[in-house]
PDB file of N, CA and C in Angstrom:
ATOM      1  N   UNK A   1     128.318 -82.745  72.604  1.00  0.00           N
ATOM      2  CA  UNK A   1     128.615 -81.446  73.118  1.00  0.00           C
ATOM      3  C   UNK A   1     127.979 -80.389  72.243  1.00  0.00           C
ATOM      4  N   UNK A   2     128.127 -79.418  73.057  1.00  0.00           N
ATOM      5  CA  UNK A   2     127.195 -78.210  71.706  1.00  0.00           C
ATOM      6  C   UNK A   2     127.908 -77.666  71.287  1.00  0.00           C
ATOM      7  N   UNK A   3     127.594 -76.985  70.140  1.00  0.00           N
ATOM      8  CA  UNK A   3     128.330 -76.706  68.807  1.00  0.00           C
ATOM      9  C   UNK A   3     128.977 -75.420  69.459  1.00  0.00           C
ATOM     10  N   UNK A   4     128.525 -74.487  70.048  1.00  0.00           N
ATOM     11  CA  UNK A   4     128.904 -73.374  70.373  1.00  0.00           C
ATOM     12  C   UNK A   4     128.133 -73.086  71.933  1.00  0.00           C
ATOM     13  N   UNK A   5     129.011 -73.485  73.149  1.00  0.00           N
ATOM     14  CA  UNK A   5     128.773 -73.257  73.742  1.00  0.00           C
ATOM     15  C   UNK A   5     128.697 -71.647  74.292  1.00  0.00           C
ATOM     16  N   UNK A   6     127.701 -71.282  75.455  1.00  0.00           N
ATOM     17  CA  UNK A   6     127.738 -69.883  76.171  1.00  0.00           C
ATOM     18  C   UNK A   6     128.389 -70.166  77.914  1.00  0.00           C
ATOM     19  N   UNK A   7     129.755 -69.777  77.504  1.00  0.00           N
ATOM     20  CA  UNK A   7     130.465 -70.091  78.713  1.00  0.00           C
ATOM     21  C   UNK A   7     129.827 -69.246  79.475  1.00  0.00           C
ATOM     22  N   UNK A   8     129.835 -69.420  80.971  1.00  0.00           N
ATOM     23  CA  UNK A   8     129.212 -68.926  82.337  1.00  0.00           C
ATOM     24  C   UNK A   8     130.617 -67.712  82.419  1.00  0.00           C
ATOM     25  N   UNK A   9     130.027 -66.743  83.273  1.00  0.00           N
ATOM     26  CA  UNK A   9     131.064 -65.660  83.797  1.00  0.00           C
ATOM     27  C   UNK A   9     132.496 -66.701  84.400  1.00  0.00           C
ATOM     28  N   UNK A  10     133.393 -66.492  83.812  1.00  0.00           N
ATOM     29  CA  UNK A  10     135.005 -66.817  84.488  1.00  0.00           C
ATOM     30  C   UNK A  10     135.072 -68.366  84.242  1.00  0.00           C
ATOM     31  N   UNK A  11     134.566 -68.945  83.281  1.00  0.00           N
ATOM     32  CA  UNK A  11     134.443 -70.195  82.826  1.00  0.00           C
ATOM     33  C   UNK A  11     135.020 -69.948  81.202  1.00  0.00           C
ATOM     34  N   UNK A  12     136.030 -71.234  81.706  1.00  0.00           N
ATOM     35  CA  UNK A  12     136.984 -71.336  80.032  1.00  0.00           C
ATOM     36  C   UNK A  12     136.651 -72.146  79.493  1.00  0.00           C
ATOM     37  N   UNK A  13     137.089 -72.356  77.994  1.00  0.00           N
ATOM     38  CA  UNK A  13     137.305 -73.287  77.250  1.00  0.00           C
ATOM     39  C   UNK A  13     137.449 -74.389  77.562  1.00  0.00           C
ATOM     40  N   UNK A  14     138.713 -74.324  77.952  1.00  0.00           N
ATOM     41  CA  UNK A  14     139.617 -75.552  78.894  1.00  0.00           C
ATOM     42  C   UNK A  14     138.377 -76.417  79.617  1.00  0.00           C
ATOM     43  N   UNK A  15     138.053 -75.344  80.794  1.00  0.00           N
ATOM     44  CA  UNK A  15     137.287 -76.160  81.788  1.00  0.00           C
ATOM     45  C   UNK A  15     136.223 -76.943  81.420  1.00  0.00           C
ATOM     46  N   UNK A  16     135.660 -75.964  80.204  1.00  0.00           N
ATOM     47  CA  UNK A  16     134.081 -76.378  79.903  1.00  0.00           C
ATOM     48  C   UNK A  16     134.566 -78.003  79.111  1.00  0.00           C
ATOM     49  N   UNK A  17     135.146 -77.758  78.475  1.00  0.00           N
ATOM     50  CA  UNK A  17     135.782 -78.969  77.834  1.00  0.00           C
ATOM     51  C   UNK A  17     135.990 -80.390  78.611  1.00  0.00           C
ATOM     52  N   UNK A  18     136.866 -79.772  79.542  1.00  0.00           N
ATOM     53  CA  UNK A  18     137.218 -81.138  80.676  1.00  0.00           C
ATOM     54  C   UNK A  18     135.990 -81.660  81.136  1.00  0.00           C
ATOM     55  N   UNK A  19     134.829 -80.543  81.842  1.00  0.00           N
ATOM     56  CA  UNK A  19     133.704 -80.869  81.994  1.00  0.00           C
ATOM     57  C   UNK A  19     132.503 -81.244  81.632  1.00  0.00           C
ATOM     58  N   UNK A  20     132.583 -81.497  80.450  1.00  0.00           N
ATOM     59  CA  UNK A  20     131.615 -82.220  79.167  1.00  0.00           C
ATOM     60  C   UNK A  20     132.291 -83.610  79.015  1.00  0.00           C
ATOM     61  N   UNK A  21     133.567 -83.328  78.946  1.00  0.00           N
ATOM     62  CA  UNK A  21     134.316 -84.815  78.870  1.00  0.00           C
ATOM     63  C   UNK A  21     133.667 -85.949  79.614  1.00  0.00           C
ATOM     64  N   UNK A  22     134.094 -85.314  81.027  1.00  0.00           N
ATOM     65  CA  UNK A  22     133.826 -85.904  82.040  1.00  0.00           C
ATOM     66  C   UNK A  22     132.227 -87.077  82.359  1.00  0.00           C
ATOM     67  N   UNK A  23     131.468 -86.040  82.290  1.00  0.00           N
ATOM     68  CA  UNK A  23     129.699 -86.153  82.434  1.00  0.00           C
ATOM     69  C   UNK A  23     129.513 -87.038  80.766  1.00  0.00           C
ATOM     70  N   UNK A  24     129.851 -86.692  80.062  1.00  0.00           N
ATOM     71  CA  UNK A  24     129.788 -87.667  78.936  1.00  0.00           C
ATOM     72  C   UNK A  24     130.217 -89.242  79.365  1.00  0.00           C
ATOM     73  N   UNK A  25     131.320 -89.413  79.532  1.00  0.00           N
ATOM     74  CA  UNK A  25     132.155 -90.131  80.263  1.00  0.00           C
ATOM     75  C   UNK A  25     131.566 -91.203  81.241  1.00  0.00           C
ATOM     76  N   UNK A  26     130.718 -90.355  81.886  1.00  0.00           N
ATOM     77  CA  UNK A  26     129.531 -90.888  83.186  1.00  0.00           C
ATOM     78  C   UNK A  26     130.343 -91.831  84.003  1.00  0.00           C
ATOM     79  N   UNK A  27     131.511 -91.393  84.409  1.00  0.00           N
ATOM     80  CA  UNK A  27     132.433 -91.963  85.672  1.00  0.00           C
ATOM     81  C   UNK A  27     131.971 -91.195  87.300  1.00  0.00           C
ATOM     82  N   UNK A  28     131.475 -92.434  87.915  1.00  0.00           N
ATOM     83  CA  UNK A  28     131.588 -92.367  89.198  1.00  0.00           C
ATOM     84  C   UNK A  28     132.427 -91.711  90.264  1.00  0.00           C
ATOM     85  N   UNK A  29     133.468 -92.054  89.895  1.00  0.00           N
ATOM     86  CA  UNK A  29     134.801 -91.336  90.339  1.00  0.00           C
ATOM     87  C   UNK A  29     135.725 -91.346  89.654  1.00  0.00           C
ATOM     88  N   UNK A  30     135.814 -90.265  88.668  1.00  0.00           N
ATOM     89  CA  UNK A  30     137.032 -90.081  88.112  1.00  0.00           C
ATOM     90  C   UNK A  30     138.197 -89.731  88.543  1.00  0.00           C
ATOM     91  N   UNK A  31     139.412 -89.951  87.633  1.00  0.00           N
ATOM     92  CA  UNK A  31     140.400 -89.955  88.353  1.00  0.00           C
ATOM     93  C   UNK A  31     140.916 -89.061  87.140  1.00  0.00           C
ATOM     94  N   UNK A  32     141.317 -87.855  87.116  1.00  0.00           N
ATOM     95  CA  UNK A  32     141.735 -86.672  86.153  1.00  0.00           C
ATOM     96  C   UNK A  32     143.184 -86.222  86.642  1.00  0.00           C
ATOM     97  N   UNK A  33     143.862 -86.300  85.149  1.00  0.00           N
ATOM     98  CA  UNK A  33     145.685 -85.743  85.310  1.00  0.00           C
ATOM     99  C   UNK A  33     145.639 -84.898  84.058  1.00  0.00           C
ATOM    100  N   UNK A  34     145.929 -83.494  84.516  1.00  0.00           N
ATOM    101  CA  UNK A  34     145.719 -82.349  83.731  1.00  0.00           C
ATOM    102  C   UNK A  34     147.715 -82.010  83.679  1.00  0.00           C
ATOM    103  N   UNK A  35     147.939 -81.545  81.943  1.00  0.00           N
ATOM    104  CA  UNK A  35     149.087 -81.165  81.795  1.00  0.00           C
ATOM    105  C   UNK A  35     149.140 -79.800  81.665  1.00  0.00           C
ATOM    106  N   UNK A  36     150.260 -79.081  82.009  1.00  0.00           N
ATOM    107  CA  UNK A  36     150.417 -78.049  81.074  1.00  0.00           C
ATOM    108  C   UNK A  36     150.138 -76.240  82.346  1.00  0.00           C
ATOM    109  N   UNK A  37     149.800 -76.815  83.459  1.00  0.00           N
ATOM    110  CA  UNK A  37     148.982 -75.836  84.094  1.00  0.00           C
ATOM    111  C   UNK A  37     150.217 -75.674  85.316  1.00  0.00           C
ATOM    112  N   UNK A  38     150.987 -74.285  85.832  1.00  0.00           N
ATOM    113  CA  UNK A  38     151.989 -74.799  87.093  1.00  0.00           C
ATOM    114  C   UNK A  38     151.873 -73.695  87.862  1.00  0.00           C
ATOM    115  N   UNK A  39     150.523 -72.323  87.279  1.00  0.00           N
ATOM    116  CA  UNK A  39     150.680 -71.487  88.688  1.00  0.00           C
ATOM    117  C   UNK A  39     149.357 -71.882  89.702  1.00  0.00           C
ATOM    118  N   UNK A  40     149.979 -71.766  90.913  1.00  0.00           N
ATOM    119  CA  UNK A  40     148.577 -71.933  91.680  1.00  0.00           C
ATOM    120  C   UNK A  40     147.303 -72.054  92.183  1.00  0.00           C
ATOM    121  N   UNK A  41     147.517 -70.815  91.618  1.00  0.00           N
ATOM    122  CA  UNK A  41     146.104 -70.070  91.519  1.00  0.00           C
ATOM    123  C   UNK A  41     145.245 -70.537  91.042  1.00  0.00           C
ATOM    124  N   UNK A  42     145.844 -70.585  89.622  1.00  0.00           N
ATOM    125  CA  UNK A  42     145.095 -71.289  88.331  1.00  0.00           C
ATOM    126  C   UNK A  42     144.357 -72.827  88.726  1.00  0.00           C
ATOM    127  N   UNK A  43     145.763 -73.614  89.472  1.00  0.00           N
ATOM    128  CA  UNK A  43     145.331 -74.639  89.716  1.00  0.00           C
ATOM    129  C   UNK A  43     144.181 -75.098  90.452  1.00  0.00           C
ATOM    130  N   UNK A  44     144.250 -74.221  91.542  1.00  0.00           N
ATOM    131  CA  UNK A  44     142.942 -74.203  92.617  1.00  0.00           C
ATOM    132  C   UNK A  44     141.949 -73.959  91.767  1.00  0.00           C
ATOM    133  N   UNK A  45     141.754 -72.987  91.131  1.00  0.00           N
ATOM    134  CA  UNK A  45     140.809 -72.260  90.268  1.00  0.00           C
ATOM    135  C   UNK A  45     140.249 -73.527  89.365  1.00  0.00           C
ATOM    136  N   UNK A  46     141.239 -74.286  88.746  1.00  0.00           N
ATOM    137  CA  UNK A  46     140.244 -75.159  87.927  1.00  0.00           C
ATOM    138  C   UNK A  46     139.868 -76.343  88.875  1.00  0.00           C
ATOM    139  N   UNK A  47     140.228 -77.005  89.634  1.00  0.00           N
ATOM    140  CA  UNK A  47     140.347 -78.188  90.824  1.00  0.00           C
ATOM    141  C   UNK A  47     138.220 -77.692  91.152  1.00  0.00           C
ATOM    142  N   UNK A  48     138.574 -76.147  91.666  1.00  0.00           N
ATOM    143  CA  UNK A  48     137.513 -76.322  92.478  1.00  0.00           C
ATOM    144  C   UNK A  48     136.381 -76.045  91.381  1.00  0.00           C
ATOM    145  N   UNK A  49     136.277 -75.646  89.619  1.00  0.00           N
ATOM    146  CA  UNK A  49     135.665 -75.425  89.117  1.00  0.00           C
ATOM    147  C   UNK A  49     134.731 -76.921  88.652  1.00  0.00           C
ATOM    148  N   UNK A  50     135.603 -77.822  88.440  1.00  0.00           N
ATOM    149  CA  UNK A  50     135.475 -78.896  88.124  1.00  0.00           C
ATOM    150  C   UNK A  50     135.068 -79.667  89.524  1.00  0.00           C
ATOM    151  N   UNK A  51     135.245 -79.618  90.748  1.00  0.00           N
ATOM    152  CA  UNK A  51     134.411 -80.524  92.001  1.00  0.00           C
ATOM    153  C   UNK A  51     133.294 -79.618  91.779  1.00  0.00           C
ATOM    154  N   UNK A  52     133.169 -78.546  91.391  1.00  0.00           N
ATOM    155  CA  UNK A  52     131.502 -78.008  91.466  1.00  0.00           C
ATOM    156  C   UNK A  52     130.726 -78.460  90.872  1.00  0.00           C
ATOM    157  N   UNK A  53     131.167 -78.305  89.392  1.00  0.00           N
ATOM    158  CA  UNK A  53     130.734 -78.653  88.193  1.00  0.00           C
ATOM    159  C   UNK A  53     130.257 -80.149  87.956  1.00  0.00           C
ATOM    160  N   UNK A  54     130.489 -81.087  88.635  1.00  0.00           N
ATOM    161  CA  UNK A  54     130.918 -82.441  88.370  1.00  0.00           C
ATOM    162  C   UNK A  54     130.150 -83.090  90.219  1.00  0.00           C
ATOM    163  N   UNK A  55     130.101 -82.375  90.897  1.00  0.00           N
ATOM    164  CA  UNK A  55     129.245 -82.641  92.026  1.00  0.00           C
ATOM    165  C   UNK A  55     127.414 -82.142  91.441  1.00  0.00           C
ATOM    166  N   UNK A  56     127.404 -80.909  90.851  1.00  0.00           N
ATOM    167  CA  UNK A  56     126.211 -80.199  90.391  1.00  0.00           C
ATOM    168  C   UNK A  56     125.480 -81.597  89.901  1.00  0.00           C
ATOM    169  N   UNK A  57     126.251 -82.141  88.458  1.00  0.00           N
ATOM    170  CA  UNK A  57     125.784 -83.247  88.339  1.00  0.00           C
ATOM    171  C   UNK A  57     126.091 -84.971  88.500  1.00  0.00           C
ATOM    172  N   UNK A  58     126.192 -84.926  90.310  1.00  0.00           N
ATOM    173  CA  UNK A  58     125.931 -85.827  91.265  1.00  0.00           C
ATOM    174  C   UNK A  58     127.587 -87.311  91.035  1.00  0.00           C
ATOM    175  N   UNK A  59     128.519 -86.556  90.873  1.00  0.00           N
ATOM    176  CA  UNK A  59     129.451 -86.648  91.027  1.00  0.00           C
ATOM    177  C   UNK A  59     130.163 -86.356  92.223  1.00  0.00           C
ATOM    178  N   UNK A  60     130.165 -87.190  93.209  1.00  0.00           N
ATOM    179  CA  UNK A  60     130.744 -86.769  94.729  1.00  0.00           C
ATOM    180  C   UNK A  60     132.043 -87.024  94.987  1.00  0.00           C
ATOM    181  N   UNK A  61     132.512 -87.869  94.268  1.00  0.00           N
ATOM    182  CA  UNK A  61     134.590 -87.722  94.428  1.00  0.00           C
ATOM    183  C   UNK A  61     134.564 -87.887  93.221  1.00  0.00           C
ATOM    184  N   UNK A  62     136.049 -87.363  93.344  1.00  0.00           N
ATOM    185  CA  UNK A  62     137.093 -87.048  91.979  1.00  0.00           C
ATOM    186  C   UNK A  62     138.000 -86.663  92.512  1.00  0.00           C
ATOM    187  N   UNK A  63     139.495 -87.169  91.699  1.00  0.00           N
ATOM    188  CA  UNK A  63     140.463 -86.523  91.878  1.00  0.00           C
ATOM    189  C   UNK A  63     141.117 -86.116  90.978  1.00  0.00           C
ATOM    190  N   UNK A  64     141.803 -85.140  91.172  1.00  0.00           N
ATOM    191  CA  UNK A  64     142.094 -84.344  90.059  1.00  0.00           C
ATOM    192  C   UNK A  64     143.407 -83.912  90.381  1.00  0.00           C
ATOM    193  N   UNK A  65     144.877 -84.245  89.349  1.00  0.00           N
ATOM    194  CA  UNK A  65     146.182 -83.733  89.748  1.00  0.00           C
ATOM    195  C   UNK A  65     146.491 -83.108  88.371  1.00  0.00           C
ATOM    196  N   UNK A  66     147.666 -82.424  88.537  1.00  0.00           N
ATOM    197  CA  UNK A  66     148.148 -81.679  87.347  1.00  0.00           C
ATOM    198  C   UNK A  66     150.052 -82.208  87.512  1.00  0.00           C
ATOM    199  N   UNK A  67     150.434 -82.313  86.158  1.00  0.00           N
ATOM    200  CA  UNK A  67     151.174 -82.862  86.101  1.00  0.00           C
ATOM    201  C   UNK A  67     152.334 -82.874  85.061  1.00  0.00           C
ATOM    202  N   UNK A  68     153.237 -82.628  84.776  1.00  0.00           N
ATOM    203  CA  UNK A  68     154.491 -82.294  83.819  1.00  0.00           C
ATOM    204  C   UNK A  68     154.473 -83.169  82.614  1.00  0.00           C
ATOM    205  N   UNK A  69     154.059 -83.275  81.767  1.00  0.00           N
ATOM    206  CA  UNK A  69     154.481 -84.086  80.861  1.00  0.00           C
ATOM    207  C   UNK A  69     155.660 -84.364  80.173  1.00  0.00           C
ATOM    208  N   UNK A  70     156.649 -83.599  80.484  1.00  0.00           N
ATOM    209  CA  UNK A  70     158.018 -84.263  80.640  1.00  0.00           C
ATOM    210  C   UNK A  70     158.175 -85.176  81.303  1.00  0.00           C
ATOM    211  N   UNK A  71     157.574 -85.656  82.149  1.00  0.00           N
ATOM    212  CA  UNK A  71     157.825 -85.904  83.467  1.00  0.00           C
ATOM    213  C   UNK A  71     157.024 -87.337  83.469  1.00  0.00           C
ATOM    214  N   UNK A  72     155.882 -87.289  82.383  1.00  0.00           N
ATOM    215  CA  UNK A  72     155.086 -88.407  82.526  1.00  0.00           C
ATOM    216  C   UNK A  72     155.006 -89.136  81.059  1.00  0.00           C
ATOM    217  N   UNK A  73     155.134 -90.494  81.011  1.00  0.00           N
ATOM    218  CA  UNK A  73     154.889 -90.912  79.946  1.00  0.00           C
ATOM    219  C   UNK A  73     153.458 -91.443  79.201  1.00  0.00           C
ATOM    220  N   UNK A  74     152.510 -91.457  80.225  1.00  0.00           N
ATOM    221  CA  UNK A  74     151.263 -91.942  79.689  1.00  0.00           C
ATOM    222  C   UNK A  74     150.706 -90.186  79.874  1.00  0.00           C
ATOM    223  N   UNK A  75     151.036 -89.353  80.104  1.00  0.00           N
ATOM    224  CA  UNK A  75     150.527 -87.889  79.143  1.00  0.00           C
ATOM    225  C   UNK A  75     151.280 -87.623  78.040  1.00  0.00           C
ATOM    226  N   UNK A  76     152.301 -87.774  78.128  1.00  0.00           N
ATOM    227  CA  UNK A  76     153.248 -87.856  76.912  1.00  0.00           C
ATOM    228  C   UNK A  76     152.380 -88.806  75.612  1.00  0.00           C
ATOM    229  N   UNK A  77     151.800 -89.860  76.173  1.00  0.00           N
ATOM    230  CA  UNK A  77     151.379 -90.866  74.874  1.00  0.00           C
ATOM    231  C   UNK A  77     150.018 -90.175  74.917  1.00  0.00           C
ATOM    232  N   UNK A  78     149.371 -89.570  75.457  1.00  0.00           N
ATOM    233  CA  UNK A  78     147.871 -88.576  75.703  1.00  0.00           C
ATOM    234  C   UNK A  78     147.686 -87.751  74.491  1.00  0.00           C
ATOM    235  N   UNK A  79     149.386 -86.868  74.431  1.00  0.00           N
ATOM    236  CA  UNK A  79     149.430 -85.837  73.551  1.00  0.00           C
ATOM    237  C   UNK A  79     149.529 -86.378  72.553  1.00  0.00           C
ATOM    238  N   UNK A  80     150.562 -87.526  72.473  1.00  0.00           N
ATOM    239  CA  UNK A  80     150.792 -87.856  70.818  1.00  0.00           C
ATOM    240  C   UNK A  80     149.126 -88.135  70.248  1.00  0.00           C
ATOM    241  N   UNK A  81     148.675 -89.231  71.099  1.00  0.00           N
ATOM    242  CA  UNK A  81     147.333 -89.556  70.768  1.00  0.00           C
ATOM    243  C   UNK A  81     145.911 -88.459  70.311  1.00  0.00           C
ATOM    244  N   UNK A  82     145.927 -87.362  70.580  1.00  0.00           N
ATOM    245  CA  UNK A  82     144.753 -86.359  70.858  1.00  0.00           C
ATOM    246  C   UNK A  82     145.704 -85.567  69.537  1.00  0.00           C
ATOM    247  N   UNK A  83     146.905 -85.464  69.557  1.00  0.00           N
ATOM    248  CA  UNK A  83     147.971 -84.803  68.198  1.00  0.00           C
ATOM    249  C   UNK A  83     147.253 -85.789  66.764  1.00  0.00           C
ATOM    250  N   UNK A  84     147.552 -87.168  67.107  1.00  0.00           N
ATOM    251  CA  UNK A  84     147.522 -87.773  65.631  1.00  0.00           C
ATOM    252  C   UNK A  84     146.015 -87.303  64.842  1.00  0.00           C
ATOM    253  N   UNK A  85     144.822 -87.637  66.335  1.00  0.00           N
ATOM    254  CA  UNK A  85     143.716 -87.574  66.227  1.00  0.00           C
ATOM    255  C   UNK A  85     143.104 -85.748  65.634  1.00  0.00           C
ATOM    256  N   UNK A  86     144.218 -85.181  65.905  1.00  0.00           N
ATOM    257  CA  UNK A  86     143.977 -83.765  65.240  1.00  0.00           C
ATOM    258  C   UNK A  86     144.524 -83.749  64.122  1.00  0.00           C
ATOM    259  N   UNK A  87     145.303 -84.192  63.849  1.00  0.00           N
ATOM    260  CA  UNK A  87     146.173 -84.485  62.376  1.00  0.00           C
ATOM    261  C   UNK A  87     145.298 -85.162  61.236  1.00  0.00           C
ATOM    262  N   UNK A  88     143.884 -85.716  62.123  1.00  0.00           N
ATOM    263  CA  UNK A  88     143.384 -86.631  60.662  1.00  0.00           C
ATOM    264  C   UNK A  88     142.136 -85.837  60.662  1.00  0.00           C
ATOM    265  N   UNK A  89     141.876 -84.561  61.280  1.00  0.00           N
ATOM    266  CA  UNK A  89     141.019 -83.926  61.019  1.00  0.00           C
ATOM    267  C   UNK A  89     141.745 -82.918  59.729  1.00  0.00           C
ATOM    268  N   UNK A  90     143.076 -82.720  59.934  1.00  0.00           N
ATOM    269  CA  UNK A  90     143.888 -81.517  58.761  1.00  0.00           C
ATOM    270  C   UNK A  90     143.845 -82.297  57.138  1.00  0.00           C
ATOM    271  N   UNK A  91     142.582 -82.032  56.473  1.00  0.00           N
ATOM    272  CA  UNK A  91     142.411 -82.173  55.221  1.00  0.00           C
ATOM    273  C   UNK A  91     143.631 -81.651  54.464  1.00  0.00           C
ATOM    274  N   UNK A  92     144.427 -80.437  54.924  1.00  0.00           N
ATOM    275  CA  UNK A  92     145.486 -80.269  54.051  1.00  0.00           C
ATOM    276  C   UNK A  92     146.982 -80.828  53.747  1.00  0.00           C
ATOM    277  N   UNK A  93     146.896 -81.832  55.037  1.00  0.00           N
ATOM    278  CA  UNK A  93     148.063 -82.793  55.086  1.00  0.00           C
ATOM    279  C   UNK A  93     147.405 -84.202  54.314  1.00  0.00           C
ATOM    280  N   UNK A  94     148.256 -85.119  53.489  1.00  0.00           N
ATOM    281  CA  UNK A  94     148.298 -86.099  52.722  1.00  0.00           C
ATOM    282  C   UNK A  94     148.409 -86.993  53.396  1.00  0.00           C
ATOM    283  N   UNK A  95     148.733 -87.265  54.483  1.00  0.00           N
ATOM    284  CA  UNK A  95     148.868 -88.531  55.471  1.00  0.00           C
ATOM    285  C   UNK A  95     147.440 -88.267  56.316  1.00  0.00           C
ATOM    286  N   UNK A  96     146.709 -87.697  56.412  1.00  0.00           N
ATOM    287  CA  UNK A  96     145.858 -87.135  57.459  1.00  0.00           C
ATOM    288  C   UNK A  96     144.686 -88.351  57.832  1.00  0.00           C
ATOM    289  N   UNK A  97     144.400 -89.242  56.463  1.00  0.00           N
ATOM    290  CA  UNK A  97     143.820 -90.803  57.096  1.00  0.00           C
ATOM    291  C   UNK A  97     144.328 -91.487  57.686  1.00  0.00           C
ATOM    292  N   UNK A  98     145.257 -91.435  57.205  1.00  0.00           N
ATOM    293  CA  UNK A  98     146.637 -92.367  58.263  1.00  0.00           C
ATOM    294  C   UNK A  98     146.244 -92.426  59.506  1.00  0.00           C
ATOM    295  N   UNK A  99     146.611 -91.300  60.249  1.00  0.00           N
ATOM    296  CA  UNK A  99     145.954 -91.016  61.954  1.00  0.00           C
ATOM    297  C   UNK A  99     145.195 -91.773  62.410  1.00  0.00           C
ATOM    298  N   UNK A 100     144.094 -91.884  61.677  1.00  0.00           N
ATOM    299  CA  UNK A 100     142.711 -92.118  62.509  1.00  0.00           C
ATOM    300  C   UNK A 100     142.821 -93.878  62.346  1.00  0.00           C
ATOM    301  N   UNK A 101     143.008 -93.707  60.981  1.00  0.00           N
ATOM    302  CA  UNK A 101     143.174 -95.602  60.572  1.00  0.00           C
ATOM    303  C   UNK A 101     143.897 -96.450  61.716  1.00  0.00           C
ATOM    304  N   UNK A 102     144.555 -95.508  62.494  1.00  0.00           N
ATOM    305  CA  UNK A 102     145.926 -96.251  63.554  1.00  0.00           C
ATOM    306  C   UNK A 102     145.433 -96.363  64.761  1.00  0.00           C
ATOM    307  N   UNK A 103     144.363 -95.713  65.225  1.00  0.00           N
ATOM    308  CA  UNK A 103     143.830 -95.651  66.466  1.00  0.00           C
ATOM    309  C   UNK A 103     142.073 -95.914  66.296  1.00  0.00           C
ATOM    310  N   UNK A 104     141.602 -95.913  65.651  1.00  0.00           N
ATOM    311  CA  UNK A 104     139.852 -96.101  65.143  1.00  0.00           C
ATOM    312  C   UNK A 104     139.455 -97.380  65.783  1.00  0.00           C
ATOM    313  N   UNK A 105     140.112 -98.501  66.096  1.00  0.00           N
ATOM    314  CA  UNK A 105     139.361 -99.157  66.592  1.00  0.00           C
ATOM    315  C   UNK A 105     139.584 -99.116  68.300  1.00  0.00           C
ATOM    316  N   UNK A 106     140.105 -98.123  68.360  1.00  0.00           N
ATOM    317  CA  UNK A 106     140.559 -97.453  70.048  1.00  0.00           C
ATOM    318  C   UNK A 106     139.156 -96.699  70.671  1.00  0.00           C
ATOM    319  N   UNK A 107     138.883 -95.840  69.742  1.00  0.00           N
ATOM    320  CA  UNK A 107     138.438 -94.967  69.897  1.00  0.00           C
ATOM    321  C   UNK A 107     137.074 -94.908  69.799  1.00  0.00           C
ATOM    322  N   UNK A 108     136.193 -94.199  71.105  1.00  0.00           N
ATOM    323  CA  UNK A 108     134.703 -94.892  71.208  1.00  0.00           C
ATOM    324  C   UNK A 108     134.320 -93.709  70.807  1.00  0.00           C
ATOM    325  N   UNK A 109     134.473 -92.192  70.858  1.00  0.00           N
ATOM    326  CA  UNK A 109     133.666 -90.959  70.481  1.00  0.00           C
ATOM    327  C   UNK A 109     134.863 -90.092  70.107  1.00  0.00           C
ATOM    328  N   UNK A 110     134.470 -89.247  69.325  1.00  0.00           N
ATOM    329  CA  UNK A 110     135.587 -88.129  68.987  1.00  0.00           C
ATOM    330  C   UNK A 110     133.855 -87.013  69.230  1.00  0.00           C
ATOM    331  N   UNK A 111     134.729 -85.773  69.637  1.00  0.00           N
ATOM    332  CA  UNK A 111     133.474 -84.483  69.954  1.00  0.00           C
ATOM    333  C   UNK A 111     134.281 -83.429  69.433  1.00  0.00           C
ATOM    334  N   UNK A 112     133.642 -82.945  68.579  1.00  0.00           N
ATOM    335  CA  UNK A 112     134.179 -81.766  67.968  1.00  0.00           C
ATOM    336  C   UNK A 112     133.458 -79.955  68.262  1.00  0.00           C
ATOM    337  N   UNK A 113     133.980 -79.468  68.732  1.00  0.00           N
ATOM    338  CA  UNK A 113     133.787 -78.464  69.494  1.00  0.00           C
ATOM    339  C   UNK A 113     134.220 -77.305  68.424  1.00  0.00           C
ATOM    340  N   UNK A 114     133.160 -76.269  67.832  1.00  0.00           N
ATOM    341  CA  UNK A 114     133.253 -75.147  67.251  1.00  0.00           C
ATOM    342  C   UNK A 114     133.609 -73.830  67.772  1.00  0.00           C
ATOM    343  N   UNK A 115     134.344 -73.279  68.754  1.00  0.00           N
ATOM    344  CA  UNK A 115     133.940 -72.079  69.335  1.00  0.00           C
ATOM    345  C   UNK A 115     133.061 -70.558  68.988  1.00  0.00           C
TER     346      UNK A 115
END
């Protein structure tokens, strides 16, 4: 991913993120469960940012739901996971190898994104 991306007019973080994921990823048809997101608008707004984005480069289905993580336990284990994996980037915590040592042979790329 690039170090500092130049988001497009009305293009977020968030999205650009999901959408690098994705195309990195090089899934045929992905199947995407987004937490954290519950007004409408918004939702449509990223749904259709991401079928654009992700058709542009020749991605023709996807589905894409949003979803409570109260509510779900494999986003629930998402967060802990993407949490620990931020935890062993925090040089100022003493456990911070720990993290990575626990999941490293899980894990095929980590992308670190500068804004």
């Amino acid at each position: 991913m690039k170090a500092s991306p130049h988001l497009a007019s009305g293009e977020t973080l968030h999205n650009y993120v999901i959408k690098e994921l994705l195309l990195k990823l090089e899934l045929s048809e992905p199947v995407i469960f987004i937490d954290g997101v519950t007004d409408k608008k918004h939702i449509q707004k990223i749904r259709a940012y991401l079928r654009k984005a992700l058709k542009l480069n020749g991605v023709e289905k996807s589905k894409i739901s949003f979803v409570d993580s109260r509510k779900d336990v494999m986003i629930q284990l998402a967060d802990i996971v993407a949490g620990s994996i931020a935890r062993s980037f925090d040089k100022q915590k003493s456990d911070h190898n720990e993290y990575i040592k626990l999941l490293e042979t899980k894990i095929v790329h980590i992308y670190e994104i500068h804004p």
